[in-house]
PDB file of N, CA and C in Angstrom:
ATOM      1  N   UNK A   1      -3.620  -5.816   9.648  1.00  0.00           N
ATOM      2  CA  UNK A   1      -3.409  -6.569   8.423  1.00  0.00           C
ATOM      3  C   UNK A   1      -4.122  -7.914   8.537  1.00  0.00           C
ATOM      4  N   UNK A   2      -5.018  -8.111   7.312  1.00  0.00           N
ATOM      5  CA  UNK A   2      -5.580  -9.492   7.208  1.00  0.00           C
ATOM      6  C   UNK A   2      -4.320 -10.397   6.491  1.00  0.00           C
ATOM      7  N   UNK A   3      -4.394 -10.084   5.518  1.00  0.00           N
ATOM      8  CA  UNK A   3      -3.110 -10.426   4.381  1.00  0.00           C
ATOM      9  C   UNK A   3      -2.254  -9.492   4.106  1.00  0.00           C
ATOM     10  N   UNK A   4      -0.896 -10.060   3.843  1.00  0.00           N
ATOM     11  CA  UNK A   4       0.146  -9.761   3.626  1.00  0.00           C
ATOM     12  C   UNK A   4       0.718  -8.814   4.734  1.00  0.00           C
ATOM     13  N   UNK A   5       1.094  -9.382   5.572  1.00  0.00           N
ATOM     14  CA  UNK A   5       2.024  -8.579   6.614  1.00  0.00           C
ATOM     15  C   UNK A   5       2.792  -7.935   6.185  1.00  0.00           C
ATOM     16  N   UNK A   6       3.368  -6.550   7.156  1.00  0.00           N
ATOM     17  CA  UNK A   6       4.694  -6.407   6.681  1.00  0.00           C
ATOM     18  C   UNK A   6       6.071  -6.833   7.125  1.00  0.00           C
ATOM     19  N   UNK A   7       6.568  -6.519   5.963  1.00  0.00           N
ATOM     20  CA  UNK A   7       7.590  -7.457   6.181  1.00  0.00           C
ATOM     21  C   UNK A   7       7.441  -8.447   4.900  1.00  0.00           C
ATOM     22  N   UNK A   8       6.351  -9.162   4.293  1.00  0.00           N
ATOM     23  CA  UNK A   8       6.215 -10.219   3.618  1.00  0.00           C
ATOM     24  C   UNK A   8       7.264  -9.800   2.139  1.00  0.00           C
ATOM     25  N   UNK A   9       7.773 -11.337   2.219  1.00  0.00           N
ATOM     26  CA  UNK A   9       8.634 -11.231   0.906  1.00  0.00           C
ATOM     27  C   UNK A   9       7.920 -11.774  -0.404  1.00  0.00           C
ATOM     28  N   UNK A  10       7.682 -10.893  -1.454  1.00  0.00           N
ATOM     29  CA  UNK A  10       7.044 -11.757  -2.435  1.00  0.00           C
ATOM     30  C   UNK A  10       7.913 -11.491  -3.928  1.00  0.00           C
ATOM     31  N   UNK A  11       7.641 -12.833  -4.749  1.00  0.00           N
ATOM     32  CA  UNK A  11       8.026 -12.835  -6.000  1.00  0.00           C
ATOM     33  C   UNK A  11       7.942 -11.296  -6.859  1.00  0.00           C
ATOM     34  N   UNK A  12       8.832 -11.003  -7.372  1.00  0.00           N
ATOM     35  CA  UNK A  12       8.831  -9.500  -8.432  1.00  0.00           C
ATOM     36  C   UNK A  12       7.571  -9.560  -9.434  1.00  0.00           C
ATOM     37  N   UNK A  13       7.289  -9.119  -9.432  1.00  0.00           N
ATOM     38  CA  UNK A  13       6.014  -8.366 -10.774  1.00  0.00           C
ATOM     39  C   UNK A  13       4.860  -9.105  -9.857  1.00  0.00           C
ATOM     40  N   UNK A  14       4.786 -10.058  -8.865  1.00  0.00           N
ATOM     41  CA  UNK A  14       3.339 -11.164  -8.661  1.00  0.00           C
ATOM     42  C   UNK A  14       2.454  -9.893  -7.963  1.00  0.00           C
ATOM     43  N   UNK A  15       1.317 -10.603  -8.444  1.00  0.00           N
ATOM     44  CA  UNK A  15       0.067  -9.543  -8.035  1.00  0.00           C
ATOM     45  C   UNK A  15      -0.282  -9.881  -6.952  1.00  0.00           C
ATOM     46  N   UNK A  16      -0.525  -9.552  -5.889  1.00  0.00           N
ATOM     47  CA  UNK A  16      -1.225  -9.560  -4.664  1.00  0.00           C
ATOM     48  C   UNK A  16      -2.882  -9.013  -4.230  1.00  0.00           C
ATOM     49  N   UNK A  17      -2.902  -9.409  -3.091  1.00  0.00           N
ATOM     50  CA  UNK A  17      -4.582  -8.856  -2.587  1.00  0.00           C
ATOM     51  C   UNK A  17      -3.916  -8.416  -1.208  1.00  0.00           C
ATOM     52  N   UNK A  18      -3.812  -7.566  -0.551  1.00  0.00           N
ATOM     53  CA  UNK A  18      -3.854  -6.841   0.663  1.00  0.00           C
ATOM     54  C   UNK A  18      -4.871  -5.995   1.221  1.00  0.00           C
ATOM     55  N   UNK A  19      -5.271  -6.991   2.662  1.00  0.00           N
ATOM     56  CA  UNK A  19      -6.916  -6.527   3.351  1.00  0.00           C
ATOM     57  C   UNK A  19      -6.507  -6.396   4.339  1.00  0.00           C
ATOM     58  N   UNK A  20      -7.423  -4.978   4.819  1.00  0.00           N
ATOM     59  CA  UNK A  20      -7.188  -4.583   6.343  1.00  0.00           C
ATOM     60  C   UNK A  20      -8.392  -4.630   6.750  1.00  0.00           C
ATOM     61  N   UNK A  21      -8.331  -4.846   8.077  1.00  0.00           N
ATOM     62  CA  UNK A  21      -9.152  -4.730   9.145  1.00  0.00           C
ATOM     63  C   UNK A  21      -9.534  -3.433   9.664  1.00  0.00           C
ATOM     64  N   UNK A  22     -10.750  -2.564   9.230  1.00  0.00           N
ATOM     65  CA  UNK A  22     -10.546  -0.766  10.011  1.00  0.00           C
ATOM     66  C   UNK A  22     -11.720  -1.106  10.442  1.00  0.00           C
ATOM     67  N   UNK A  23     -11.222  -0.683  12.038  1.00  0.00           N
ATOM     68  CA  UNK A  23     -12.356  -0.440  12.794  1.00  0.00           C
ATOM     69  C   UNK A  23     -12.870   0.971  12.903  1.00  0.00           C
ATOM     70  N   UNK A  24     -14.211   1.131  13.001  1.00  0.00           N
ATOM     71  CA  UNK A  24     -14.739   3.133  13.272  1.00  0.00           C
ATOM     72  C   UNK A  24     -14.870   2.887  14.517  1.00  0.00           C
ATOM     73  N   UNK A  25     -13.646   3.983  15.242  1.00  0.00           N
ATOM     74  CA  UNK A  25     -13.476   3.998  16.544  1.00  0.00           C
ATOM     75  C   UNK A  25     -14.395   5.642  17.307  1.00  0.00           C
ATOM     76  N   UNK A  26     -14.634   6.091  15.538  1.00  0.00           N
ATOM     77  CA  UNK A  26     -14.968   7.748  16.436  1.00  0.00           C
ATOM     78  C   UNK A  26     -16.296   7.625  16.619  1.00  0.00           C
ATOM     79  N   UNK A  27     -16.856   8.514  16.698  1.00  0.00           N
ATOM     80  CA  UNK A  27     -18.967   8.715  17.383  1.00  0.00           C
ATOM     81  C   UNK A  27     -19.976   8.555  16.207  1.00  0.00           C
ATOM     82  N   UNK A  28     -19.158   8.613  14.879  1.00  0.00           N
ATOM     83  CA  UNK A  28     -19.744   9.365  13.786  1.00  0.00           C
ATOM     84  C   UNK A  28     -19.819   7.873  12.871  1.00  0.00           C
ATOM     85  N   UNK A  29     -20.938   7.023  12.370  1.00  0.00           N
ATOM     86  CA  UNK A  29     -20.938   6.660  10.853  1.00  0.00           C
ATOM     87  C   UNK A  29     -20.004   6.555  10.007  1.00  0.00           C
ATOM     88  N   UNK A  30     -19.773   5.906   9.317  1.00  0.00           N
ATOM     89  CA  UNK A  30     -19.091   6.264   8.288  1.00  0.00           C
ATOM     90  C   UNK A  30     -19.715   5.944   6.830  1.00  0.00           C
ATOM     91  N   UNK A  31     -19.996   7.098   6.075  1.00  0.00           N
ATOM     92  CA  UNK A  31     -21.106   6.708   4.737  1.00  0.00           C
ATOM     93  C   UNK A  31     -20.673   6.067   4.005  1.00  0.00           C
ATOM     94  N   UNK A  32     -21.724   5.431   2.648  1.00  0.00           N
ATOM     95  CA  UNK A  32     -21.125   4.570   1.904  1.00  0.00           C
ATOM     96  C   UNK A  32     -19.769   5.110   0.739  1.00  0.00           C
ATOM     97  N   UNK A  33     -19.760   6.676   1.175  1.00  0.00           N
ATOM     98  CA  UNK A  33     -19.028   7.358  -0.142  1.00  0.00           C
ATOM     99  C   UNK A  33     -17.523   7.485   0.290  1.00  0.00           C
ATOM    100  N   UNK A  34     -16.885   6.823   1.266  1.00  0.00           N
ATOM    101  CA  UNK A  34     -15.554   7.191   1.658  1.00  0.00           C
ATOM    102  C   UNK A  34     -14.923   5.642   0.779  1.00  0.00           C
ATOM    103  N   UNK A  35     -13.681   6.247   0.881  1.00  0.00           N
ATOM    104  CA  UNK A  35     -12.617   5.515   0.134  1.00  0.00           C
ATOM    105  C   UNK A  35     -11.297   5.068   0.906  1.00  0.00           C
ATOM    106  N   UNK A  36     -10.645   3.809   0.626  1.00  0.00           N
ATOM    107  CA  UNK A  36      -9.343   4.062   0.804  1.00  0.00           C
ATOM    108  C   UNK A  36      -7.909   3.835  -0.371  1.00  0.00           C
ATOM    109  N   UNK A  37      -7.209   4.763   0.033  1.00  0.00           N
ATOM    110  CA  UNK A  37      -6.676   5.175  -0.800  1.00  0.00           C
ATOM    111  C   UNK A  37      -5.386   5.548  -0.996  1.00  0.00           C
ATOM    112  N   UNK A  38      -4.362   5.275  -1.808  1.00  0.00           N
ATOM    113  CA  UNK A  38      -3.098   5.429  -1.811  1.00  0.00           C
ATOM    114  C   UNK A  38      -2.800   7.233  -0.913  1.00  0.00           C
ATOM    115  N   UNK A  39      -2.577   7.772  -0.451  1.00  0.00           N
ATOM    116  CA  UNK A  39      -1.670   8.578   0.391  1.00  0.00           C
ATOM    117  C   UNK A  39      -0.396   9.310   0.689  1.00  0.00           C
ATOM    118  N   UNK A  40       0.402   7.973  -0.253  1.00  0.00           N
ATOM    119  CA  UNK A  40       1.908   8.210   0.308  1.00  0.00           C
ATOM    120  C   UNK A  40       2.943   7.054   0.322  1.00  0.00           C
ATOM    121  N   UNK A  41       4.196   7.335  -0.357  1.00  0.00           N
ATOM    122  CA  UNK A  41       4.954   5.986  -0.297  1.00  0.00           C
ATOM    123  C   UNK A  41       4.615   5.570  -1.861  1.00  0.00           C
ATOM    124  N   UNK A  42       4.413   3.873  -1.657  1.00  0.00           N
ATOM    125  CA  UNK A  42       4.618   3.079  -3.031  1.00  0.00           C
ATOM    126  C   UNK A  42       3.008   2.880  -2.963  1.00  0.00           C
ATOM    127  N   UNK A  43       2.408   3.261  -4.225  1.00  0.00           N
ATOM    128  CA  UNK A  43       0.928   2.495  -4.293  1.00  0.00           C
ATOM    129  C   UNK A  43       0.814   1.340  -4.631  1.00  0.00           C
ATOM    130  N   UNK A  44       2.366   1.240  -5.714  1.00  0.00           N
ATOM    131  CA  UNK A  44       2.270  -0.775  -6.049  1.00  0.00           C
ATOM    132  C   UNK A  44       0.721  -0.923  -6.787  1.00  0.00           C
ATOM    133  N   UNK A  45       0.602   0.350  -8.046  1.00  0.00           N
ATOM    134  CA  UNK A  45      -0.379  -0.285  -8.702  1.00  0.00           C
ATOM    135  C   UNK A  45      -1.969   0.172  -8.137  1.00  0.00           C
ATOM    136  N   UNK A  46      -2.248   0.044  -7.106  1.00  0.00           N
ATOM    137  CA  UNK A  46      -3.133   0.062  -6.071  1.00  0.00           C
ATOM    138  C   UNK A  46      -4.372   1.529  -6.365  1.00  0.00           C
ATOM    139  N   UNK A  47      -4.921   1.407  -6.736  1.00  0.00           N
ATOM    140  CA  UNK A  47      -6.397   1.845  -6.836  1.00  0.00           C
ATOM    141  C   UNK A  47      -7.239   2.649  -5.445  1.00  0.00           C
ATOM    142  N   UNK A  48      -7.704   3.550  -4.911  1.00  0.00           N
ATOM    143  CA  UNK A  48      -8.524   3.976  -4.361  1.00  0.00           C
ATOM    144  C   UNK A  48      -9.741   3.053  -4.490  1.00  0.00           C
ATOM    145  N   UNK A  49     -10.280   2.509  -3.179  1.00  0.00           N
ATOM    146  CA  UNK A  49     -11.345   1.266  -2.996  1.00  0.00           C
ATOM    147  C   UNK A  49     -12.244   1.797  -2.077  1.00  0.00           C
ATOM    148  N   UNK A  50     -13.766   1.165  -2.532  1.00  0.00           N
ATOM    149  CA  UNK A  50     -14.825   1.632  -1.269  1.00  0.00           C
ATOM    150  C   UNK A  50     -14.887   0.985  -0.754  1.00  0.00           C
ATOM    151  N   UNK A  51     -15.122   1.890   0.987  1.00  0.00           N
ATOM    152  CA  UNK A  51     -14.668   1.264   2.117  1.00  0.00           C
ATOM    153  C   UNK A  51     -16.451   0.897   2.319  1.00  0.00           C
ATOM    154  N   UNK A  52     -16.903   0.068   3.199  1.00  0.00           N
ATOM    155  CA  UNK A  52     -18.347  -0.706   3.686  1.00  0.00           C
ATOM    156  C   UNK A  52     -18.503   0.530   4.485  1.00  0.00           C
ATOM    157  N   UNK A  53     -20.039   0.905   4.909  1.00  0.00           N
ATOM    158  CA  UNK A  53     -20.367   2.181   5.805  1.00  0.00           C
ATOM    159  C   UNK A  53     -19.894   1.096   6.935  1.00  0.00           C
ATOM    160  N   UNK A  54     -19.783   1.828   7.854  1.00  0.00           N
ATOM    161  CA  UNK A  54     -19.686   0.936   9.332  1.00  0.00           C
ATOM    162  C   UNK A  54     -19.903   2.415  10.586  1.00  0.00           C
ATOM    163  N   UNK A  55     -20.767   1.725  11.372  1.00  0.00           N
ATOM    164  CA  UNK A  55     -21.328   2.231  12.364  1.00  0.00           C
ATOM    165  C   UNK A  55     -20.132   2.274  13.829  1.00  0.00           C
ATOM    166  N   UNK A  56     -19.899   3.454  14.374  1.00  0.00           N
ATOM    167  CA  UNK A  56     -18.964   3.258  15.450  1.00  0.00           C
ATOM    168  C   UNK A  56     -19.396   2.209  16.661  1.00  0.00           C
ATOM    169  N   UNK A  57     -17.736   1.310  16.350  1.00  0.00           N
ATOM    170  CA  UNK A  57     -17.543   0.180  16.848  1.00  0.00           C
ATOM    171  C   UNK A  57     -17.465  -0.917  16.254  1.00  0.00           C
ATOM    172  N   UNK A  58     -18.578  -0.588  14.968  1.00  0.00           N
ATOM    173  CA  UNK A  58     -17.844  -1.667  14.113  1.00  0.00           C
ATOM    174  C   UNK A  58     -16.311  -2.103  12.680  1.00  0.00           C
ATOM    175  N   UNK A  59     -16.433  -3.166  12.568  1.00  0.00           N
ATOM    176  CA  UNK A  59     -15.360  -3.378  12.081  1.00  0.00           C
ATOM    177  C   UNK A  59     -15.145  -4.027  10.484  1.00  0.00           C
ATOM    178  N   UNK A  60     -14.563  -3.675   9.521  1.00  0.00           N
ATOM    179  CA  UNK A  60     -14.761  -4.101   8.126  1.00  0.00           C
ATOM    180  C   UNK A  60     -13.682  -4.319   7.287  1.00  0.00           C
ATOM    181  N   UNK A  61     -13.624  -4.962   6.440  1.00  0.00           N
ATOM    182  CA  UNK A  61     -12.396  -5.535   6.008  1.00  0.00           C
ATOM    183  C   UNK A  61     -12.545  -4.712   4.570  1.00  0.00           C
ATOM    184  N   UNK A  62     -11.127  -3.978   4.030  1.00  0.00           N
ATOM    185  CA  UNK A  62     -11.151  -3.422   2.955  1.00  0.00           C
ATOM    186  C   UNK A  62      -9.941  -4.426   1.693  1.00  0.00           C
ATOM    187  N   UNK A  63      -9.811  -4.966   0.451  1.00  0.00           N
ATOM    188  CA  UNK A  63      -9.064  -5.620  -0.124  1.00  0.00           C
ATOM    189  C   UNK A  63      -9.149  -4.296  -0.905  1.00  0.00           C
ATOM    190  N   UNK A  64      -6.999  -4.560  -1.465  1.00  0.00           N
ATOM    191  CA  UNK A  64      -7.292  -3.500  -2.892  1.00  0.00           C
ATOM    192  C   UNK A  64      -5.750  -4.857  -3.498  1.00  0.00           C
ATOM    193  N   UNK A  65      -5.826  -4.761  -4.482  1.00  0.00           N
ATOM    194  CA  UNK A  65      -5.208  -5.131  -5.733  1.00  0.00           C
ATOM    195  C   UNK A  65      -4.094  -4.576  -6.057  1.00  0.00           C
ATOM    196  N   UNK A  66      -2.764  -4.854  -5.314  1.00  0.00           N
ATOM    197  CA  UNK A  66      -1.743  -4.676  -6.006  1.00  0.00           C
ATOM    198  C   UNK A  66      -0.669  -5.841  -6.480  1.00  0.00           C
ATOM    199  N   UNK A  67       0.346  -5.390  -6.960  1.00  0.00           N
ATOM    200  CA  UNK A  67       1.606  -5.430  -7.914  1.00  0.00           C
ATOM    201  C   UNK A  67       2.719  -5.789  -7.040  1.00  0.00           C
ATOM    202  N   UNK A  68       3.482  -6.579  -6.600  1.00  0.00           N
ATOM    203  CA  UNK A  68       5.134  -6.331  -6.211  1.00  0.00           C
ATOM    204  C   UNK A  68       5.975  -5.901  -7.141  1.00  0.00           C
ATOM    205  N   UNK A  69       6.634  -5.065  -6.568  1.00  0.00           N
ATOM    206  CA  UNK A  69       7.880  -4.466  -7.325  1.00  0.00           C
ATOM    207  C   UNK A  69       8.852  -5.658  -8.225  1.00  0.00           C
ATOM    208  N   UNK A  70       9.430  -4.553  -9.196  1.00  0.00           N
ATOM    209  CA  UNK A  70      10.274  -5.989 -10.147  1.00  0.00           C
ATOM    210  C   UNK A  70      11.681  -5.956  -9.405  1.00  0.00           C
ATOM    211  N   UNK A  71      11.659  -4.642  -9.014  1.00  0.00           N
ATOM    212  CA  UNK A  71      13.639  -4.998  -8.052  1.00  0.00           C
ATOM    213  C   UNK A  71      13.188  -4.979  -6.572  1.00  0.00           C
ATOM    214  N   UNK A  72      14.541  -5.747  -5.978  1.00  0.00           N
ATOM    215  CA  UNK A  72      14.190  -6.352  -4.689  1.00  0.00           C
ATOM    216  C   UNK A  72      14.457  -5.088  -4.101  1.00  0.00           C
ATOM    217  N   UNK A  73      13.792  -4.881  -2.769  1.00  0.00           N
ATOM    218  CA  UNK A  73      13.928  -4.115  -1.645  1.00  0.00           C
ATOM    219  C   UNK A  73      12.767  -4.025  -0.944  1.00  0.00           C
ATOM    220  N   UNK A  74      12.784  -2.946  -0.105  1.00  0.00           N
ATOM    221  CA  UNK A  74      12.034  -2.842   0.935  1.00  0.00           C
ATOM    222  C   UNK A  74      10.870  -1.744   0.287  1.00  0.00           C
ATOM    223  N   UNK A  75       9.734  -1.694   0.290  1.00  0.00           N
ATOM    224  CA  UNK A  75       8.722  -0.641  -0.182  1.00  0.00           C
ATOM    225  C   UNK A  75       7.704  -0.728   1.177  1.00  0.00           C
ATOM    226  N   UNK A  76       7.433   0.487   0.842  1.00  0.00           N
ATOM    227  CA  UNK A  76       6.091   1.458   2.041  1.00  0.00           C
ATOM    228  C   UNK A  76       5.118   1.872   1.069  1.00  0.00           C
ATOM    229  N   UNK A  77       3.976   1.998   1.628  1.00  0.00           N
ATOM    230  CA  UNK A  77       3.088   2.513   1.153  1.00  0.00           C
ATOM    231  C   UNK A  77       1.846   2.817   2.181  1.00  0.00           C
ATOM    232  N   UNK A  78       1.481   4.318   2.216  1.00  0.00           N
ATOM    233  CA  UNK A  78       0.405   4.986   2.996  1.00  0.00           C
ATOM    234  C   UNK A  78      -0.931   5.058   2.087  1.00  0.00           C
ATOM    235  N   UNK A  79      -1.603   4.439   3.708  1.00  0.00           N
ATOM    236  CA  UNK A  79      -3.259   4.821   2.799  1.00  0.00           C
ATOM    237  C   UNK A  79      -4.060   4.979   3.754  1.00  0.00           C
ATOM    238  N   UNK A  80      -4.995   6.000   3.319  1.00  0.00           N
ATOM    239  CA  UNK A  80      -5.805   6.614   3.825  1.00  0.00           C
ATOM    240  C   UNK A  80      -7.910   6.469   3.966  1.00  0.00           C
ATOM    241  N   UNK A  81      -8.365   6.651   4.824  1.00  0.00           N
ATOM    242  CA  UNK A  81      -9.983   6.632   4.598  1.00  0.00           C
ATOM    243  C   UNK A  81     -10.152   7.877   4.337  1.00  0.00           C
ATOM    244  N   UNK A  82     -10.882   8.299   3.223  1.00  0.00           N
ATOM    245  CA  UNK A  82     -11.079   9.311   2.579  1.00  0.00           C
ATOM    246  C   UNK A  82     -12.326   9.911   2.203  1.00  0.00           C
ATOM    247  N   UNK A  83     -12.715  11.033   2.042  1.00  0.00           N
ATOM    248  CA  UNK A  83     -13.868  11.249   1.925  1.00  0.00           C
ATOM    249  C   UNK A  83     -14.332  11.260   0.423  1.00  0.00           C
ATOM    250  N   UNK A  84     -15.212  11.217  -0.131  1.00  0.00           N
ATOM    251  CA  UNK A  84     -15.820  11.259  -1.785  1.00  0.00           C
ATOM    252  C   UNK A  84     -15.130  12.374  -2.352  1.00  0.00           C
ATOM    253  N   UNK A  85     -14.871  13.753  -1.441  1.00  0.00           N
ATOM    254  CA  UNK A  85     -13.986  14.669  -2.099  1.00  0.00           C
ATOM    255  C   UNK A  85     -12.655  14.944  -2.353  1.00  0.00           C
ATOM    256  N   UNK A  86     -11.697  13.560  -1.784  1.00  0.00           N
ATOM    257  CA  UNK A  86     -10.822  13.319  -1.806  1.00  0.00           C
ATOM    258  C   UNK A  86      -9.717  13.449  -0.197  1.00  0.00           C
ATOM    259  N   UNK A  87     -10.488  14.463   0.554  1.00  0.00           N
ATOM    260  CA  UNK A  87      -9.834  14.547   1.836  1.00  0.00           C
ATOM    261  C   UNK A  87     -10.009  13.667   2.628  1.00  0.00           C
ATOM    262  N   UNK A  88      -8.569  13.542   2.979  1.00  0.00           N
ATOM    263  CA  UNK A  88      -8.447  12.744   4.192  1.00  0.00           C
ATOM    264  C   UNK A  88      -9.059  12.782   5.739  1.00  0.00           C
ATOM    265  N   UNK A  89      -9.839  11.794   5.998  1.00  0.00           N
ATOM    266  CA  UNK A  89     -10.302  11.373   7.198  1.00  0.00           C
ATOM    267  C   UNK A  89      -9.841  11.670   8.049  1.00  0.00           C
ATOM    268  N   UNK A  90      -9.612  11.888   9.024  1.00  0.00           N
ATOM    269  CA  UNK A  90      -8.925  11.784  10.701  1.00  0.00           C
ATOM    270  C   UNK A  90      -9.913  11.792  12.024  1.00  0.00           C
TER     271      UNK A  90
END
């Protein structure tokens, strides 16, 4: 996590920016056509975003655009690097 840890408490309805740090740890490239992308859990709004190609070893920061919830609690949300056809990376 660049922004917004978890855990972070924020105001109901306020919009946020949440950026991660993904490093390509495997042998392989990664092209300009992969995505990341809601998965699982709460999307909070949140959009499927293109991820930067990055060459194994390197490292790139992805932002996507969400929403906090209007009632208080605890929310999750899974996301994934994805391919242009929609499958998930691993």
């Amino acid at each position: 996590d660049v922004t917004i840890r978890d855990g972070t408490v924020l105001d109901p309805g306020a919009p946020f920016t949440k950026t991660w740090a993904i490093k390509n740890v495997g042998t392989c490239p990664w092209p300009e056509s992969f995505v990341l992308k809601p998965t699982g859990g709460e999307a909070l709004g949140g959009q499927a975003v293109p991820v930067p190609p990055a060459n194994p070893g390197e490292t790139v920061e992805v932002s996507v655009a969400l929403t906090a919830p209007q009632a208080p609690g605890v929310y999750r949300g899974s996301w994934g690097l994805c391919a242009a056809d929609g499958e998930r990376y691993r």
